[in-house]
Protein backbone atom coordinates (compact mmCIF):
# COMPACT_ATOMS: atom_id res chain seq x y z
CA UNK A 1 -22.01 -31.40 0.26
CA UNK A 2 -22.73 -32.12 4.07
CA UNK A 3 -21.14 -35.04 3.64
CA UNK A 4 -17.78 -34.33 1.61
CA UNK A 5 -16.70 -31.90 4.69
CA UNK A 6 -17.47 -34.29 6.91
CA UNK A 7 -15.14 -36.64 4.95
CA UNK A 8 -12.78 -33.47 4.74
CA UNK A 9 -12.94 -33.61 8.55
CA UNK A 10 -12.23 -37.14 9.19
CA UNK A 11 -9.30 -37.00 6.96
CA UNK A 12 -7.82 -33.39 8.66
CA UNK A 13 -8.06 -35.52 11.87
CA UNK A 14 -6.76 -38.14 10.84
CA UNK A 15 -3.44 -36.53 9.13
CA UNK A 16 -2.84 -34.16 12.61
CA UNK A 17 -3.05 -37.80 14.25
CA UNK A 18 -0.51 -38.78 12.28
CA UNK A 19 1.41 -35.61 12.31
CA UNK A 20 1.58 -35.43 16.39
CA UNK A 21 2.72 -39.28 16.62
CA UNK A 22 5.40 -38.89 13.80
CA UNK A 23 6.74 -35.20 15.81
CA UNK A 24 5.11 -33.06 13.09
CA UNK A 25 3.90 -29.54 13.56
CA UNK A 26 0.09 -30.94 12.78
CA UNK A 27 -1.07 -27.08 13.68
CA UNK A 28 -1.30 -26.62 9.56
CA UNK A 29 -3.73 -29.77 9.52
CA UNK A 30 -5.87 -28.19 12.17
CA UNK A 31 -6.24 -24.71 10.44
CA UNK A 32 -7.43 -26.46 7.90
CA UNK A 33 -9.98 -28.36 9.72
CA UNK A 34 -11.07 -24.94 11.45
CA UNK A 35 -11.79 -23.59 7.89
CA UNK A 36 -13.39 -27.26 7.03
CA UNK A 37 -15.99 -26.57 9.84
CA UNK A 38 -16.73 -23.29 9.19
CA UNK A 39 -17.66 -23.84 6.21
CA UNK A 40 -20.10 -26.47 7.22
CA UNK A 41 -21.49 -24.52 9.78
CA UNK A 42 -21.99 -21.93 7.11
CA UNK A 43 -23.75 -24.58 5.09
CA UNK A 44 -25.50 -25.39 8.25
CA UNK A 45 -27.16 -21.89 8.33
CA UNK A 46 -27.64 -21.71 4.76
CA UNK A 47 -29.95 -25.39 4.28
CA UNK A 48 -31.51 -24.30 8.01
CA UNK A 49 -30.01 -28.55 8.95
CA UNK A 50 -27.54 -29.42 11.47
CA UNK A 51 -26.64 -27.38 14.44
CA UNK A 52 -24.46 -24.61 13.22
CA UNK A 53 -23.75 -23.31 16.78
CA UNK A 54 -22.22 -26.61 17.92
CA UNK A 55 -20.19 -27.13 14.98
CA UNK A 56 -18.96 -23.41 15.46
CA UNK A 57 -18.33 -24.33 18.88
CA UNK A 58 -15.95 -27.54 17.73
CA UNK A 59 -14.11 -25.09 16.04
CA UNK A 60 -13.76 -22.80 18.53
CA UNK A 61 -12.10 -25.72 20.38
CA UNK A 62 -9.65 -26.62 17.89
CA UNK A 63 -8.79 -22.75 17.40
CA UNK A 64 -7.81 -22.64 20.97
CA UNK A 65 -6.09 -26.01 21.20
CA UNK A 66 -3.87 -25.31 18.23
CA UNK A 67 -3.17 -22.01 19.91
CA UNK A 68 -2.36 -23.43 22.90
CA UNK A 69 0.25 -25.68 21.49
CA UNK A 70 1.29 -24.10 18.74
CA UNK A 71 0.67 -20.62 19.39
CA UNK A 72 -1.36 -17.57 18.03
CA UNK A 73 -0.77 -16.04 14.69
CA UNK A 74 -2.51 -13.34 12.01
CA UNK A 75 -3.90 -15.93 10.39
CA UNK A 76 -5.21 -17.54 13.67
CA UNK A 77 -6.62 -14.47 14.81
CA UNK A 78 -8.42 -13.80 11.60
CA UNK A 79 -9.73 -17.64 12.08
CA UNK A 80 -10.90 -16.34 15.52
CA UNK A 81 -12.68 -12.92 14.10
CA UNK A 82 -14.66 -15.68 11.28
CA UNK A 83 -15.35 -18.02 14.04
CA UNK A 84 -17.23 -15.34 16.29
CA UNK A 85 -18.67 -13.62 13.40
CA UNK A 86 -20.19 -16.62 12.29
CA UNK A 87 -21.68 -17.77 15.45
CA UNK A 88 -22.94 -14.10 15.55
CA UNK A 89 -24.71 -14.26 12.77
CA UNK A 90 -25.85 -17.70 13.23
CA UNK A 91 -27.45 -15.96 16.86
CA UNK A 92 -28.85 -13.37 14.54
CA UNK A 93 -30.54 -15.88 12.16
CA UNK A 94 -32.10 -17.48 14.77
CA UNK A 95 -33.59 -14.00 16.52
CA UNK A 96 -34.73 -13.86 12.85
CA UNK A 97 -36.50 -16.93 12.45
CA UNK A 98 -38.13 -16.69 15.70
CA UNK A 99 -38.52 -12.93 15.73
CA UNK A 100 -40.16 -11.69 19.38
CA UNK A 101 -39.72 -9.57 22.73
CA UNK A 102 -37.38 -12.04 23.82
CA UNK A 103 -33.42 -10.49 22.15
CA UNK A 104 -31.24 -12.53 24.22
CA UNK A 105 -30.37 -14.33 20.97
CA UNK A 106 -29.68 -10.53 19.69
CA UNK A 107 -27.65 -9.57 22.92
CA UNK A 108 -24.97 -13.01 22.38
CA UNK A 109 -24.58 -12.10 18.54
CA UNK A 110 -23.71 -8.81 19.23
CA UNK A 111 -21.04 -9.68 22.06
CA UNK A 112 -20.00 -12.35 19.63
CA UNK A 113 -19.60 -9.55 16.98
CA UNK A 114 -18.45 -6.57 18.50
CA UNK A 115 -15.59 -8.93 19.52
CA UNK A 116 -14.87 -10.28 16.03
CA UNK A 117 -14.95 -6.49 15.24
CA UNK A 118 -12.48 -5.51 17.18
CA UNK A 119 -10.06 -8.22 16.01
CA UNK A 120 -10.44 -7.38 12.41
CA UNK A 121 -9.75 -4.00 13.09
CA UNK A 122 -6.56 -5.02 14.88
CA UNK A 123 -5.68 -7.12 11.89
CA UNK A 124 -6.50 -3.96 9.91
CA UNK A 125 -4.10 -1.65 11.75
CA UNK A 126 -1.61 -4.80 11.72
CA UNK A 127 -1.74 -5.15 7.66
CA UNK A 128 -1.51 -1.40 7.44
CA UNK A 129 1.95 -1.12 9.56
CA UNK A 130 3.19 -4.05 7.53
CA UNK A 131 4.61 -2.97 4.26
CA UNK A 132 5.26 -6.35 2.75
CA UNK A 133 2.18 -7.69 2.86
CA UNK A 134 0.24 -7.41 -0.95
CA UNK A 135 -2.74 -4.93 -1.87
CA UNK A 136 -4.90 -8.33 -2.13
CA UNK A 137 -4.23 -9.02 1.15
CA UNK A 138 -5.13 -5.66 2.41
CA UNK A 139 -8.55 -5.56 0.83
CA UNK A 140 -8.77 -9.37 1.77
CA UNK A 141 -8.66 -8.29 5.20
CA UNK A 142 -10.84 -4.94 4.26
CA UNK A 143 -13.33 -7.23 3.09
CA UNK A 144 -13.85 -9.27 5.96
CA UNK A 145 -13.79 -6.20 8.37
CA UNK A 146 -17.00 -4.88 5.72
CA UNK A 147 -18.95 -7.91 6.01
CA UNK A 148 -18.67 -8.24 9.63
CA UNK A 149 -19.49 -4.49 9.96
CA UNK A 150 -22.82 -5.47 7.91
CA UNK A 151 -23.90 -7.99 10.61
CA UNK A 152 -22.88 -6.12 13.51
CA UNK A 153 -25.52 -3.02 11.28
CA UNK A 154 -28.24 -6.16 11.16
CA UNK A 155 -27.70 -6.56 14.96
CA UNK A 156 -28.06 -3.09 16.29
CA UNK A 157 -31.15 -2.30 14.55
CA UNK A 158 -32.55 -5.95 15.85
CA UNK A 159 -31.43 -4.30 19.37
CA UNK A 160 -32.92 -1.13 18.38
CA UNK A 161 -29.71 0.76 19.11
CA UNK A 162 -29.98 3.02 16.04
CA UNK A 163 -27.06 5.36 16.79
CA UNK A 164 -24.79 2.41 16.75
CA UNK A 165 -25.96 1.22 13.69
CA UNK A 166 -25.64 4.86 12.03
CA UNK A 167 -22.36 4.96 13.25
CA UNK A 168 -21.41 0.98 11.76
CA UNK A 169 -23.06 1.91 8.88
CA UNK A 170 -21.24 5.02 7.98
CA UNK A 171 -17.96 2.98 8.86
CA UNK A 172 -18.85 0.21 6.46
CA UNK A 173 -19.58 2.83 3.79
CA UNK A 174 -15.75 4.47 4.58
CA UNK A 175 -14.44 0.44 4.07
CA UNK A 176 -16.75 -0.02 1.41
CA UNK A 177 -15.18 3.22 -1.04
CA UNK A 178 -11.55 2.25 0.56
CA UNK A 179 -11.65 -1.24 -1.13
């Protein structure tokens, strides 16, 4: 698998290349590399192989490249919120594996999440003022906003800041029976 995304990657590269020389908007080609990466920083985290951070970290780059040129849109910030919530909880699986006195890992997830947090929410509230957009997309967005909810839960109670994670938790439960 590690290798057919990195193919995927190549080739996204490649076609933006070609895209910026002929005048094309090669933005599109770079979303899709963003996506390409996360998930093989995903698949980083999941096989414990590669560096997941740095690969997050490349598309970080890209996201703020193709921002800069091309500009920012819902569908870039939501690339943003998945970006910084998987770094979070790439942070938290570290803490995990190497679970000790020392949080720091603990402290730059939950930056990393509150963050991606607070952009999903803003999607949220953007989605629910926009009547044309479909009930999949709603709970699409829902959705997300849940499961980063879940690891921002994982972190406070890593962080030992229980209130917090009563509070996410009962706010993931509201999303949860909403969806």
């Amino acid at each position: 698998h590690v290798q057919h995304y990195k193919q995927a990657l190549e080739l996204y590269r490649k076609l933006g290349a070609l895209g910026r020389q002929a005048g094309d908007n090669e933005g599109i080609y770079v979303d899709c590399m963003i996506a390409t990466l996360l998930s093989l920083g995903r698949l980083y985290c999941n096989w414990q192989k590669g560096d997941p951070l740095q690969v997050f970290h490349e598309a970080l780059d890209a996201l703020r490249e193709n921002v800069r040129v091309h500009g920012s849109t819902i569908d870039r910030q939501e690339n943003l919120a998945m970006i910084l919530d998987a770094q979070g909880e790439a942070y938290n699986e570290l803490y995990e594996r190497e679970p000790g006195l020392d949080k720091s890992k603990c402290w730059v997830a939950k930056v990393l999440l509150e963050e991606a947090l607070a952009i999903s929410r803003s999607l949220n509230l953007q989605t629910g003022e926009t009547h044309d957009l479909s009930t999949h997309h709603r709970t699409h967005r829902q959705g997300q906003t849940f499961c980063i909810l879940l690891t921002v839960l994982t972190t406070y109670v890593d962080l030992e800041m229980f209130d917090k994670a009563q509070s996410t938790a009962k706010e993931a439960l509201q999303i949860g029976r909403d969806i």
